[in-house]
PDB file of N, CA and C in Angstrom:
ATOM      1  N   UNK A   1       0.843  -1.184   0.000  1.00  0.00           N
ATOM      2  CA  UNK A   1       0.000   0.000   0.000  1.00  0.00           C
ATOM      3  C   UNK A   1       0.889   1.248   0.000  1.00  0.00           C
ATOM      4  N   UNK A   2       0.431   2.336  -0.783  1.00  0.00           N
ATOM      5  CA  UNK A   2       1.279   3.581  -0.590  1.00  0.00           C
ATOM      6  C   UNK A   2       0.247   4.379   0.413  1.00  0.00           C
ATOM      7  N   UNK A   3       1.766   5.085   0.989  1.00  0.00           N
ATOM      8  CA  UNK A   3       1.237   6.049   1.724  1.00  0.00           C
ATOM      9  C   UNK A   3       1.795   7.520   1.580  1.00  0.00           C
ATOM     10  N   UNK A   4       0.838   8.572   1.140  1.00  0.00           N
ATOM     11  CA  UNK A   4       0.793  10.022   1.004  1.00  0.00           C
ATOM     12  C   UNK A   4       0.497  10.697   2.417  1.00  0.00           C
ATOM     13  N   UNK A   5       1.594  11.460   2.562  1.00  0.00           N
ATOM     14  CA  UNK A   5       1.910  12.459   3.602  1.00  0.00           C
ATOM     15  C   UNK A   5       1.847  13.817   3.125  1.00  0.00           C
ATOM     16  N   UNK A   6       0.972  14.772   3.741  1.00  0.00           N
ATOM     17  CA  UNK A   6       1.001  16.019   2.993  1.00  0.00           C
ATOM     18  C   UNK A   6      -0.013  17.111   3.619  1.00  0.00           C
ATOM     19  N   UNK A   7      -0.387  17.737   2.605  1.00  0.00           N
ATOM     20  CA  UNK A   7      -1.749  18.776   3.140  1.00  0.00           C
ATOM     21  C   UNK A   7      -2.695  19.077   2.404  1.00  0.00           C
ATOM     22  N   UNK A   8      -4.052  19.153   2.750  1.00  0.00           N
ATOM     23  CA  UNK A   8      -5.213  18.992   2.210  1.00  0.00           C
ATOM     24  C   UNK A   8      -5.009  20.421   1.092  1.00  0.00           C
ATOM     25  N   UNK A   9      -4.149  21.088   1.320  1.00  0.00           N
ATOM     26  CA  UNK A   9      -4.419  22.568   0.611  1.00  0.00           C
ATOM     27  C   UNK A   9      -3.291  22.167  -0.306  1.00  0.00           C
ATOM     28  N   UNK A  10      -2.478  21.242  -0.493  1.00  0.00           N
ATOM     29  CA  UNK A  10      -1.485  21.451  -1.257  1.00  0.00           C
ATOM     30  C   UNK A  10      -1.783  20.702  -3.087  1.00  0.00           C
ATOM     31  N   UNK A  11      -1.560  21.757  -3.686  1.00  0.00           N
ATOM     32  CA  UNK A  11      -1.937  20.542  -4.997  1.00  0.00           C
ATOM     33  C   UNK A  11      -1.316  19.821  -5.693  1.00  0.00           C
ATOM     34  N   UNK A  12       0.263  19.445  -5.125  1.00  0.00           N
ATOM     35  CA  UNK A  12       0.825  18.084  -5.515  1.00  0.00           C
ATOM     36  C   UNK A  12       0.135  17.292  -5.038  1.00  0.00           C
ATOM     37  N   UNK A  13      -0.285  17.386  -3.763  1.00  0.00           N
ATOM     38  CA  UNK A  13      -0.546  15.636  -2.626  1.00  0.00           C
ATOM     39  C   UNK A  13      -2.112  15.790  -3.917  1.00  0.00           C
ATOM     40  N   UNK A  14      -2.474  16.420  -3.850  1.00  0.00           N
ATOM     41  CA  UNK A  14      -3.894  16.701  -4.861  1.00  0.00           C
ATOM     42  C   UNK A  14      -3.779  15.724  -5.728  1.00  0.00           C
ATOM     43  N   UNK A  15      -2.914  16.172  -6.823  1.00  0.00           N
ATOM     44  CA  UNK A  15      -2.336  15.629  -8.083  1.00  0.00           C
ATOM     45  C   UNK A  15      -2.432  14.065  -8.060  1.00  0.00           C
ATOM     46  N   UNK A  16      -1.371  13.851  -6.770  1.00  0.00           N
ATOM     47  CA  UNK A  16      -0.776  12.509  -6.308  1.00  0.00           C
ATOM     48  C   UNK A  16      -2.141  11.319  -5.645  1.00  0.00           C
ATOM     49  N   UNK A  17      -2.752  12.067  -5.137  1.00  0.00           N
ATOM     50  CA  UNK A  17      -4.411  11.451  -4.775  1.00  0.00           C
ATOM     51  C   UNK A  17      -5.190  11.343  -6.190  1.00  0.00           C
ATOM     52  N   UNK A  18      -5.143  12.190  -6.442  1.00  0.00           N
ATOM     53  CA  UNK A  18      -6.194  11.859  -8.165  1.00  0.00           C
ATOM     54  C   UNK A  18      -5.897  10.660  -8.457  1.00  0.00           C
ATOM     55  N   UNK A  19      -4.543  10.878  -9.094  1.00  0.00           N
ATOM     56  CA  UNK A  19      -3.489   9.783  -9.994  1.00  0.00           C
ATOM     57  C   UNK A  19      -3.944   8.401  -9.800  1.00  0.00           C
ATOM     58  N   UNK A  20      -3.757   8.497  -7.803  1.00  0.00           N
ATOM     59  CA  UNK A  20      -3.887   6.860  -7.221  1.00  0.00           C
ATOM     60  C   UNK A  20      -5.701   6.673  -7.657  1.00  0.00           C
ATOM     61  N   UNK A  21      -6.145   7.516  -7.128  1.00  0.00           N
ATOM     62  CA  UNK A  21      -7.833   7.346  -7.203  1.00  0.00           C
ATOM     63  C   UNK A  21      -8.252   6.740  -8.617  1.00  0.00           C
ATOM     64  N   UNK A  22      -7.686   7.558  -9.901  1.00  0.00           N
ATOM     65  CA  UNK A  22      -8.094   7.588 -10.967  1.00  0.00           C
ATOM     66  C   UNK A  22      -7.952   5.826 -11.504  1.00  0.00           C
ATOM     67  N   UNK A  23      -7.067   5.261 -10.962  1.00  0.00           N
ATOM     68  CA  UNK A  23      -6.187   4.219 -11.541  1.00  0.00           C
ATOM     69  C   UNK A  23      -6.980   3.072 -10.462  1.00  0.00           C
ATOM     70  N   UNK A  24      -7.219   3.175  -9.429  1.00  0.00           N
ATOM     71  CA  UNK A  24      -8.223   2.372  -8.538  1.00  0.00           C
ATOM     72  C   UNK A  24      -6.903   1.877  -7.663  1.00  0.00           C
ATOM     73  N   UNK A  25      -6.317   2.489  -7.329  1.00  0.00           N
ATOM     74  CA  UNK A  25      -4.755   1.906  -6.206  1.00  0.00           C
ATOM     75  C   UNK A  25      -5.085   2.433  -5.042  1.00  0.00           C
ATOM     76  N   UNK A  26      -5.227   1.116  -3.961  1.00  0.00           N
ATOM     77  CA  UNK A  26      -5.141   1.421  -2.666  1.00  0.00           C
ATOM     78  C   UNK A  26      -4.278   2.160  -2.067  1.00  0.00           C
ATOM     79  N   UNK A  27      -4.479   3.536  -1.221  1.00  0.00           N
ATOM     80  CA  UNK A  27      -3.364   4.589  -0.678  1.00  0.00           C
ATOM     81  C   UNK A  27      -4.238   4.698   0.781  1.00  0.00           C
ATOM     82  N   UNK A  28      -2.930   5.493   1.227  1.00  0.00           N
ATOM     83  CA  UNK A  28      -3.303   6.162   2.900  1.00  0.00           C
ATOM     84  C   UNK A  28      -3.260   7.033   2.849  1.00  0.00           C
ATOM     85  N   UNK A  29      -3.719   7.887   3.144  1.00  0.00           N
ATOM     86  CA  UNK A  29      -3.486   9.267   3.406  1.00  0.00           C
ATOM     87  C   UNK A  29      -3.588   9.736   4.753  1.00  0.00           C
ATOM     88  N   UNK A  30      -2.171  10.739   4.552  1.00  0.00           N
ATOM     89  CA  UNK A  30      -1.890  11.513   6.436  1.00  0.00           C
ATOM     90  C   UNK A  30      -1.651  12.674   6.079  1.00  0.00           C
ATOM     91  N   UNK A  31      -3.349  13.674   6.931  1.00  0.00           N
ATOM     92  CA  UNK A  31      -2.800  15.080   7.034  1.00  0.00           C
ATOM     93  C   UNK A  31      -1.922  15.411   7.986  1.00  0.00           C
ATOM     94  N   UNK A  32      -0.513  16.288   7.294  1.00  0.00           N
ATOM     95  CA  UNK A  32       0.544  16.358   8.293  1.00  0.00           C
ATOM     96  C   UNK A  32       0.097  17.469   9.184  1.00  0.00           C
ATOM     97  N   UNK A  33      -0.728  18.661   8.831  1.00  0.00           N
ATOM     98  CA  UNK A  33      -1.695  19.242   9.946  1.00  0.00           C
ATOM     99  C   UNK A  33      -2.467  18.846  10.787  1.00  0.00           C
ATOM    100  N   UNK A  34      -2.759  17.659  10.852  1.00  0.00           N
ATOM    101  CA  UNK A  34      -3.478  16.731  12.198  1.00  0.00           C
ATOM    102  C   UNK A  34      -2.641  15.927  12.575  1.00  0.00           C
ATOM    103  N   UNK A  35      -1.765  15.135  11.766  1.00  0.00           N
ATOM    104  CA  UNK A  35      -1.024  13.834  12.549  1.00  0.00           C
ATOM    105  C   UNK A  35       0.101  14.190  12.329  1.00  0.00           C
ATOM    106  N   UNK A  36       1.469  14.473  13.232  1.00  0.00           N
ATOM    107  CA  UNK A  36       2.831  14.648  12.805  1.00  0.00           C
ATOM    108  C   UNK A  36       3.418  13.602  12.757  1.00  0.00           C
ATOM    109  N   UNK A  37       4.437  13.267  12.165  1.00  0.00           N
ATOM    110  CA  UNK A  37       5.240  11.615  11.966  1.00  0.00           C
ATOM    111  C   UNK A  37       6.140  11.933  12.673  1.00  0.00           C
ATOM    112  N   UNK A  38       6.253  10.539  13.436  1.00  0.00           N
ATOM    113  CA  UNK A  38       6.921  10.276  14.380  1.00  0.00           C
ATOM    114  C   UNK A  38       8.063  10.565  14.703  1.00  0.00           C
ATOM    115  N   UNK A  39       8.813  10.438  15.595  1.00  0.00           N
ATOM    116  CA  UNK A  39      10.302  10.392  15.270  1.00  0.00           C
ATOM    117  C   UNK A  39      11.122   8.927  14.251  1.00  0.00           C
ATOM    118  N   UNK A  40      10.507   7.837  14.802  1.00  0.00           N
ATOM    119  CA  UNK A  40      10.614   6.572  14.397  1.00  0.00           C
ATOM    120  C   UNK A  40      10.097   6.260  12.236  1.00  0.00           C
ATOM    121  N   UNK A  41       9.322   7.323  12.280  1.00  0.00           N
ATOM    122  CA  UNK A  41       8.725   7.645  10.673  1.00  0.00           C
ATOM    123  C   UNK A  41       9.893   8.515  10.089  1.00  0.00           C
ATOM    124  N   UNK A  42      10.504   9.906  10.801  1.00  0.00           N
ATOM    125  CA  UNK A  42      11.018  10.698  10.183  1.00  0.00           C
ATOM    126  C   UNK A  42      12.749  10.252  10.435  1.00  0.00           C
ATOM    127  N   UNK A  43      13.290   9.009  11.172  1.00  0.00           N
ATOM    128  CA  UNK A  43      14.305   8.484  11.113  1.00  0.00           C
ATOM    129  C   UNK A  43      14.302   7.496   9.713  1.00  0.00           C
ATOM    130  N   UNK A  44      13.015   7.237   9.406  1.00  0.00           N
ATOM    131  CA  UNK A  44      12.900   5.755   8.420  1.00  0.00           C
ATOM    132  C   UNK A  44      13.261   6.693   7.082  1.00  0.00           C
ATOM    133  N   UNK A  45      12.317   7.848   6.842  1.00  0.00           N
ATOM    134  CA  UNK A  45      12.848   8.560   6.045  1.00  0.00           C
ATOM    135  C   UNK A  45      14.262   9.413   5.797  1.00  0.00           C
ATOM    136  N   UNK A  46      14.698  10.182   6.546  1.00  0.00           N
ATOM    137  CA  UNK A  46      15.790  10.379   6.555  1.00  0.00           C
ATOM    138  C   UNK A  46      17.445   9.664   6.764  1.00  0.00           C
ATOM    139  N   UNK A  47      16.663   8.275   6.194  1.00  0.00           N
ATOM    140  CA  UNK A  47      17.942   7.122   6.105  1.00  0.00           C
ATOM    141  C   UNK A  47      18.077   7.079   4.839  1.00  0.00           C
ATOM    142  N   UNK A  48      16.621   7.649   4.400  1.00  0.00           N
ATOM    143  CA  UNK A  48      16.507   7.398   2.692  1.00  0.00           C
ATOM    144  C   UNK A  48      16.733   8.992   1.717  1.00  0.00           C
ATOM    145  N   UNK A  49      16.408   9.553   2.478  1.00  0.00           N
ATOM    146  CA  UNK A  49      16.355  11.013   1.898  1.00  0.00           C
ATOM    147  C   UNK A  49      17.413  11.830   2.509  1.00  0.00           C
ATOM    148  N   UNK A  50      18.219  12.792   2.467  1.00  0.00           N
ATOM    149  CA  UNK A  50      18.951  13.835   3.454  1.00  0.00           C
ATOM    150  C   UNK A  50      17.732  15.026   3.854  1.00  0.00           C
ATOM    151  N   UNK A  51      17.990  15.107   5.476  1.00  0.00           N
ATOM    152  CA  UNK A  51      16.684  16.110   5.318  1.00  0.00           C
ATOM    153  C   UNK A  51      17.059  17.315   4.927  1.00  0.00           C
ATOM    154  N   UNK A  52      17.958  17.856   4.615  1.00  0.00           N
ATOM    155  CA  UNK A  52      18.559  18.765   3.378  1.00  0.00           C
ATOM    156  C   UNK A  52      17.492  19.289   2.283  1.00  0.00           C
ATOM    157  N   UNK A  53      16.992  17.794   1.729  1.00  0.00           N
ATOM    158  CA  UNK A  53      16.642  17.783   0.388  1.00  0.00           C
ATOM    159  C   UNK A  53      14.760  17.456   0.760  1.00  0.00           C
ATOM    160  N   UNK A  54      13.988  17.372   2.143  1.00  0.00           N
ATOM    161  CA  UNK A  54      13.181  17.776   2.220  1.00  0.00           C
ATOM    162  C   UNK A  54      12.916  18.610   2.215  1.00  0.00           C
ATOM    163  N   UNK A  55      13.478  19.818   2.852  1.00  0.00           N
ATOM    164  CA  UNK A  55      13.114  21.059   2.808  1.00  0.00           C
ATOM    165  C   UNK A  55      12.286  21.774   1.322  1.00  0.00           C
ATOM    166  N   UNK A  56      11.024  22.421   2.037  1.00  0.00           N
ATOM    167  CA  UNK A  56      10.719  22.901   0.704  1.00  0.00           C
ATOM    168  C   UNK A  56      10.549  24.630   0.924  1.00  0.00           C
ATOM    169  N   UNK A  57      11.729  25.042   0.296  1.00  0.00           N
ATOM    170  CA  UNK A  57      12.838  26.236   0.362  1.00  0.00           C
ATOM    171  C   UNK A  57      11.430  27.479  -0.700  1.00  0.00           C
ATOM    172  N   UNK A  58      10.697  26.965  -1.435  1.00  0.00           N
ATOM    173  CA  UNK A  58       9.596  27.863  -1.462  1.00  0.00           C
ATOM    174  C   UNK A  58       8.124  27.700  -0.714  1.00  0.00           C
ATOM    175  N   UNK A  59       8.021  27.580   0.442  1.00  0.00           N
ATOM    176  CA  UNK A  59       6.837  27.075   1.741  1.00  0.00           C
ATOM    177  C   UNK A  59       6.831  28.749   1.856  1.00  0.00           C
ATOM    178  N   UNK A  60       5.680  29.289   2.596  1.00  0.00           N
ATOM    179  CA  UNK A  60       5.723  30.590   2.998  1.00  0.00           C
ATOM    180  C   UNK A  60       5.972  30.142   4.243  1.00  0.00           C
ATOM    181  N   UNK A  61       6.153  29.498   5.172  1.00  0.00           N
ATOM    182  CA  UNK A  61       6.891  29.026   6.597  1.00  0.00           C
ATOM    183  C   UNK A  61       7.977  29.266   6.296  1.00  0.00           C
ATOM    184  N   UNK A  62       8.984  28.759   5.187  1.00  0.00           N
ATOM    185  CA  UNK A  62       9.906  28.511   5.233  1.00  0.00           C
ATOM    186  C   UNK A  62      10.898  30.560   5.271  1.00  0.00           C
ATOM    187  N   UNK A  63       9.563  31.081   3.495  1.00  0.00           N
ATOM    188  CA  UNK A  63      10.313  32.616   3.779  1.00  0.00           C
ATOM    189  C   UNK A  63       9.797  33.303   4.878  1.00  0.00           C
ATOM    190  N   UNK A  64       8.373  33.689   5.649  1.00  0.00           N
ATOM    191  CA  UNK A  64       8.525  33.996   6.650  1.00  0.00           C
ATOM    192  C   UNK A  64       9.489  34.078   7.764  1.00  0.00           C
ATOM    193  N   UNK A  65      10.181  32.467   8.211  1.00  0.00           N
ATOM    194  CA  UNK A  65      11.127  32.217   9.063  1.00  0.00           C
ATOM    195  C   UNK A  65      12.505  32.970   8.842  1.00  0.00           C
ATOM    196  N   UNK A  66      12.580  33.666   7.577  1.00  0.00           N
ATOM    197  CA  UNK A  66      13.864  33.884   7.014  1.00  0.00           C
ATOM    198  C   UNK A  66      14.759  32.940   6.931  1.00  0.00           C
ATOM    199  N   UNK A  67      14.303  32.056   6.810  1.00  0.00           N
ATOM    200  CA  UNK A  67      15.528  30.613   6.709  1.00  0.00           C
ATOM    201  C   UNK A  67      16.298  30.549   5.540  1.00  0.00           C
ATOM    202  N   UNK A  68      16.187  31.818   4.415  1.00  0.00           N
ATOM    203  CA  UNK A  68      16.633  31.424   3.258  1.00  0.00           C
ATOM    204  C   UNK A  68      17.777  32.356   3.681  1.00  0.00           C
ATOM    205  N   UNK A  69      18.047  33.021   4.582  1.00  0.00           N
ATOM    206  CA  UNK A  69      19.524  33.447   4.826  1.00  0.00           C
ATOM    207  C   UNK A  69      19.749  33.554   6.386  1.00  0.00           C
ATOM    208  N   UNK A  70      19.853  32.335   6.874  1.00  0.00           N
ATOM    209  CA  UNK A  70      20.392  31.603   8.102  1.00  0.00           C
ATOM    210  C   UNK A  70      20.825  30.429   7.596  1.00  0.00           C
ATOM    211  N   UNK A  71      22.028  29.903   8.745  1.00  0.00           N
ATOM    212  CA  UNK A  71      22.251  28.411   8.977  1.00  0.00           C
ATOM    213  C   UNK A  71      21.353  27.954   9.808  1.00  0.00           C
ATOM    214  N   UNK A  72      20.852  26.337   9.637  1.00  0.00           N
ATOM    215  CA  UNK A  72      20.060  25.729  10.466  1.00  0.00           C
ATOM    216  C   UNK A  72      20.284  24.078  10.299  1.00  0.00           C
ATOM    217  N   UNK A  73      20.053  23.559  11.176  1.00  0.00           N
ATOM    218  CA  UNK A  73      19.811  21.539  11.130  1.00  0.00           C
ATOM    219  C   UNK A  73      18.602  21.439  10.179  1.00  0.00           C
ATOM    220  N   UNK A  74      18.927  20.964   9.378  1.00  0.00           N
ATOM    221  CA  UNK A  74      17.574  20.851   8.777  1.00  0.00           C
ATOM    222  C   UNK A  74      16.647  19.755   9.517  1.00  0.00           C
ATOM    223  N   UNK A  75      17.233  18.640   9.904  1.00  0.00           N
ATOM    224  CA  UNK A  75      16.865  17.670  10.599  1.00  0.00           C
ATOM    225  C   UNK A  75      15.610  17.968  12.030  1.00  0.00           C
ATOM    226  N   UNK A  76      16.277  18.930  12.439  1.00  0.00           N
ATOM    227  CA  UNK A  76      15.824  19.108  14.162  1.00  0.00           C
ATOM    228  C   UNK A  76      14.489  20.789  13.356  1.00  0.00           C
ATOM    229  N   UNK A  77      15.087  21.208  12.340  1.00  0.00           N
ATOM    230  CA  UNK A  77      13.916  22.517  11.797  1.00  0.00           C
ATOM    231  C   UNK A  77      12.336  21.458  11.162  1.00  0.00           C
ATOM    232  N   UNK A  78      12.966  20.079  10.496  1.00  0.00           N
ATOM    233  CA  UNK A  78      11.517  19.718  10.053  1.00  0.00           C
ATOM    234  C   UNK A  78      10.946  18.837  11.052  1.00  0.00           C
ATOM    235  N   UNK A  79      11.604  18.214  11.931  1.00  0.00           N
ATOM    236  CA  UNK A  79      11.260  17.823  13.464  1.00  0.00           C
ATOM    237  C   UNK A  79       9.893  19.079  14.156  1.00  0.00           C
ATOM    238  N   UNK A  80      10.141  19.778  14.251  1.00  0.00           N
ATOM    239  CA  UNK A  80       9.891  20.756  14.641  1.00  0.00           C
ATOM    240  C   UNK A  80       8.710  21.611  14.540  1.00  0.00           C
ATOM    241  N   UNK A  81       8.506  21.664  12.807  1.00  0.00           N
ATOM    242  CA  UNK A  81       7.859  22.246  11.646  1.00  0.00           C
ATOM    243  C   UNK A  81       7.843  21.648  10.404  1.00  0.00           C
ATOM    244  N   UNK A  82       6.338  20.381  11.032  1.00  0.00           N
ATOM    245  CA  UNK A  82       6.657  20.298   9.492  1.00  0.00           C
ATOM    246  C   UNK A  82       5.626  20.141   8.091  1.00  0.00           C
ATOM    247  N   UNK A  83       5.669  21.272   8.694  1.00  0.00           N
ATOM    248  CA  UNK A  83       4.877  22.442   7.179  1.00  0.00           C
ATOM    249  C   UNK A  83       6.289  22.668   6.433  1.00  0.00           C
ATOM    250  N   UNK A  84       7.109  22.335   6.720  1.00  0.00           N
ATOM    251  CA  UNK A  84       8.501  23.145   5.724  1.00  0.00           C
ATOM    252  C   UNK A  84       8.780  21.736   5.240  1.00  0.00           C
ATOM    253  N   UNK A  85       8.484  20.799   5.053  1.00  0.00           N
ATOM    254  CA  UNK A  85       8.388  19.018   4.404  1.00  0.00           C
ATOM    255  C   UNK A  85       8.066  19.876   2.801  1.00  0.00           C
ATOM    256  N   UNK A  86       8.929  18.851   1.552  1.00  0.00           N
ATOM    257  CA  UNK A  86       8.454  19.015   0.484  1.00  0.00           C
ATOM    258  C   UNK A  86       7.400  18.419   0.203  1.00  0.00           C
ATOM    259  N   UNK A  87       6.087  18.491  -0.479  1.00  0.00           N
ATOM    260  CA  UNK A  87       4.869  17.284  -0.142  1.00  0.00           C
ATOM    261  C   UNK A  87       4.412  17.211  -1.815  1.00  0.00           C
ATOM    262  N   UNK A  88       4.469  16.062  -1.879  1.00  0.00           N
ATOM    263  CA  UNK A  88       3.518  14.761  -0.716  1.00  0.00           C
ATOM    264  C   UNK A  88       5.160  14.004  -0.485  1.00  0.00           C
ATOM    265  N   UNK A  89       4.700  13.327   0.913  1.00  0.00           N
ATOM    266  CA  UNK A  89       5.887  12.344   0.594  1.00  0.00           C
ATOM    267  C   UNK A  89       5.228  11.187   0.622  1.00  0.00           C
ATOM    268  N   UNK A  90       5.777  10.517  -0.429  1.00  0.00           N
ATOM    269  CA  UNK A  90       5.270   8.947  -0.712  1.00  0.00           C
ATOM    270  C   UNK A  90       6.379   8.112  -0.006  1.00  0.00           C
ATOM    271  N   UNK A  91       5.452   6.871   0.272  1.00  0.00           N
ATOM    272  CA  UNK A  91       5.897   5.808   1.050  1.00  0.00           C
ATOM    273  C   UNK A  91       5.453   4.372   0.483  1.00  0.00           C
ATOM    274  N   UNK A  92       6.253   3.650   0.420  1.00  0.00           N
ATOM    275  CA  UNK A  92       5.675   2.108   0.070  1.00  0.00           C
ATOM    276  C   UNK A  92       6.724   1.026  -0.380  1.00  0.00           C
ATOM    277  N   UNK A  93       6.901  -0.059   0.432  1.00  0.00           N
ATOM    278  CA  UNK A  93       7.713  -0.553   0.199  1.00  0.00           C
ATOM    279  C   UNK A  93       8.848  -0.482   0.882  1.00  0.00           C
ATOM    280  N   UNK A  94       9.024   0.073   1.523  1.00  0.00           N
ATOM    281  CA  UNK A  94      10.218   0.623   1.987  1.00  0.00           C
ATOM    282  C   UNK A  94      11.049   2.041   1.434  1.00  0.00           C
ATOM    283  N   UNK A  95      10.486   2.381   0.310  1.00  0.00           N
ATOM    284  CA  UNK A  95      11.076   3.198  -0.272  1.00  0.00           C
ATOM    285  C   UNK A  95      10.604   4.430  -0.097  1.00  0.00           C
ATOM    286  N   UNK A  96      10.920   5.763  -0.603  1.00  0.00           N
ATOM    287  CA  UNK A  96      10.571   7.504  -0.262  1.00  0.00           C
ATOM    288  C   UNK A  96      10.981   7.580  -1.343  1.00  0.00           C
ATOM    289  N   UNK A  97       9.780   8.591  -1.567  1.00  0.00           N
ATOM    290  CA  UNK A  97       9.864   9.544  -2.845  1.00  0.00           C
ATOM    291  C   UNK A  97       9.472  11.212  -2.455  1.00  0.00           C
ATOM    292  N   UNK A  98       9.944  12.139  -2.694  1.00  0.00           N
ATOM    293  CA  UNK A  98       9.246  13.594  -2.632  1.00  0.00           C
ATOM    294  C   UNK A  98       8.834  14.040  -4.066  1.00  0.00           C
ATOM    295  N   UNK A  99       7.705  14.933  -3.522  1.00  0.00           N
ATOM    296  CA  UNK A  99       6.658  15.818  -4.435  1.00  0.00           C
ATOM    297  C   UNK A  99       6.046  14.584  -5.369  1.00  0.00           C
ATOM    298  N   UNK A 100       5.206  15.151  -6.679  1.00  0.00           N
ATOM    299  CA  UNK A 100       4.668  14.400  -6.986  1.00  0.00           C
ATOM    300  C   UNK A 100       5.222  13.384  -8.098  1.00  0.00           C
ATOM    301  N   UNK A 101       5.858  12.255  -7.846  1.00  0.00           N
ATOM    302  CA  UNK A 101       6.564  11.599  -9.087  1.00  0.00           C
ATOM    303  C   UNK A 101       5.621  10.327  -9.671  1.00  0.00           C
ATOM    304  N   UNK A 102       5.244  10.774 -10.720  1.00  0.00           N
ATOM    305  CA  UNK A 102       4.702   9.528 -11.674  1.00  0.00           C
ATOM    306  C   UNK A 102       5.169   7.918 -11.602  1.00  0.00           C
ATOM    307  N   UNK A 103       6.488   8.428 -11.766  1.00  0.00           N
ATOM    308  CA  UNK A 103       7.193   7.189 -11.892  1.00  0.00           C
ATOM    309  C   UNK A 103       7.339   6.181 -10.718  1.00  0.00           C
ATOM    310  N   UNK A 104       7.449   6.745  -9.785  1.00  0.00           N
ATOM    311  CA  UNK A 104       7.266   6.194  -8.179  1.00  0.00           C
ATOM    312  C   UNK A 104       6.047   5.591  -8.598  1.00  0.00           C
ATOM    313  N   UNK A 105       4.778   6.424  -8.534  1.00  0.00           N
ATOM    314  CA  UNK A 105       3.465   5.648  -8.248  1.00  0.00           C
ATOM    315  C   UNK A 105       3.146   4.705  -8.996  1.00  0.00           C
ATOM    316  N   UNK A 106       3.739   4.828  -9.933  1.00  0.00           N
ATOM    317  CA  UNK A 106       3.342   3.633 -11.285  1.00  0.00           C
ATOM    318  C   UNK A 106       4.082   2.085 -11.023  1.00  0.00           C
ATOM    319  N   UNK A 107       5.460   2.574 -10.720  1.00  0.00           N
ATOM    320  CA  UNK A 107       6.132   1.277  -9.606  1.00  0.00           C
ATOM    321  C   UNK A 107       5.842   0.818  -8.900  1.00  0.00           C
ATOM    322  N   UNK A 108       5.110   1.498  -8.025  1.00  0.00           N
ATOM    323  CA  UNK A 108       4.640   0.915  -6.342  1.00  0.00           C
ATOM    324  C   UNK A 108       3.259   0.201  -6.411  1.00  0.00           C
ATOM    325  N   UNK A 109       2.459   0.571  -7.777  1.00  0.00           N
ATOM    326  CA  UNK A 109       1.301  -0.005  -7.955  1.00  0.00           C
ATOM    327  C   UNK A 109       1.033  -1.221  -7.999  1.00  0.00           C
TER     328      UNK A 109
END
């Protein structure tokens, strides 16, 4: 089963829900505004991803914070906040994917 992590307002995870819907593929879906992932979720991912490369560096969290000219952990900032996650993040299999990739979902199907 895949699982989409994201936000109801965002229109990749959008995109990425259609896609699965359209095609009849069982998914999960987690609003990251109601449920935050774990520490034990965001270790599984960041074995696979650098949280570097989650960051999503155009979030209005992200320019608000002024983070685009500070140093920071990225690790312990999306711990923290994470509205600044690139979304959707897909899950399945063991594997991570960020934003919306075709090619992921068509694999995992």
């Amino acid at each position: 089963m895949i699982q989409i992590y994201g936000f109801t307002s965002c229109n990749e995870t959008k995109k990425a829900i259609r896609f699965l819907k359209e095609r009849r593929i069982d998914f999960q879906f987690v609003n990251l505004m109601e449920k935050k992932l774990s520490k034990k979720e965001l270790d599984n991912i960041f074995s696979r991803i650098p949280p570097e490369d989650c960051v999503n560096t155009k979030s209005r969290n992200y320019i608000r914070r002024g983070m685009q000219y500070m140093e920071y952990d990225a690790r312990q900032e999306l711990e923290e906040d994470q509205s600044l996650f690139v979304t959707p993040l897909l899950r399945s299999c063991g594997k991570v994917a960020l934003g919306f990739d075709r090619a992921f979902l068509e694999e995992m199907a």
